[in-house]
Protein backbone atom coordinates (compact mmCIF):
# COMPACT_ATOMS: atom_id res chain seq x y z
CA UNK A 1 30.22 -14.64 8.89
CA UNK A 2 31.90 -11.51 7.52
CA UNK A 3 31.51 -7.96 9.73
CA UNK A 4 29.01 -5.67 8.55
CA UNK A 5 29.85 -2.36 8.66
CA UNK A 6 27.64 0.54 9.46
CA UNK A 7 27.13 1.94 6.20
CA UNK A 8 25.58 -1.83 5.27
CA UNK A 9 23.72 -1.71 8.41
CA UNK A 10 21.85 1.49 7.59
CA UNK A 11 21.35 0.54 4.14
CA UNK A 12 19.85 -2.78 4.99
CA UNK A 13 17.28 -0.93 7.45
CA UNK A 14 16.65 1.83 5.17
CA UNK A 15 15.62 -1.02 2.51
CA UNK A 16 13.09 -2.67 5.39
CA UNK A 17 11.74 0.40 6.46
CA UNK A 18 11.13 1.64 2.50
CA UNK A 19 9.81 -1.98 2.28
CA UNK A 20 7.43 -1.45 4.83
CA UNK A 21 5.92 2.03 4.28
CA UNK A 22 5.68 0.78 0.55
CA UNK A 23 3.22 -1.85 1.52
CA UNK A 24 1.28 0.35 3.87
CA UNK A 25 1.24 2.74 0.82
CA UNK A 26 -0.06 -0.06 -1.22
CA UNK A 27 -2.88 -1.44 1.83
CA UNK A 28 -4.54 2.41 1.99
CA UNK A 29 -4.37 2.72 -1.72
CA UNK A 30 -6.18 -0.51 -2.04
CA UNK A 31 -8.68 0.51 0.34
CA UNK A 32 -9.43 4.01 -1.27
CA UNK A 33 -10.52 1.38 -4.58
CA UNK A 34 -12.00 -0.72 -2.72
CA UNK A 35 -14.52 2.02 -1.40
CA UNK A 36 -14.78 3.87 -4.48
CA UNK A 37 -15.46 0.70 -6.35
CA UNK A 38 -18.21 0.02 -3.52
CA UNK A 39 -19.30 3.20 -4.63
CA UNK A 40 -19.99 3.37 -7.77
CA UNK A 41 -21.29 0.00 -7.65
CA UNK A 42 -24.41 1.35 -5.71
CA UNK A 43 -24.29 4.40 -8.08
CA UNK A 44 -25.04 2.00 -11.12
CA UNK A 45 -27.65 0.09 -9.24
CA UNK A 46 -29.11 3.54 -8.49
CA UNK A 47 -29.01 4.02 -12.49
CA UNK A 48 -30.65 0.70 -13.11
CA UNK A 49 -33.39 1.58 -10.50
CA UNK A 50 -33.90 4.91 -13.12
């Protein structure tokens, strides 16, 4: 098991915590479609109705 050294340390948390907000960036962007896509569903039913 060789010794990590700081530098690697930081790096390797740096990479998890990038890792993580990346997926929370891609959860809240999902959910913005999802609602807009909810949206406009009800929009074109709304059309159909006309």
């Amino acid at each position: 098991m060789p010794q990590m050294s700081p530098m690697n340390w930081i790096l390797l948390i740096f990479n998890n915590i990038l890792l993580i907000f990346m997926i929370i960036a891609m959860m809240m962007f999902s959910n913005k479609i999802k609602i807009n896509f909810m949206k406009n569903i009800k929009n074109n039913k709304k059309m159909m109705m006309w």
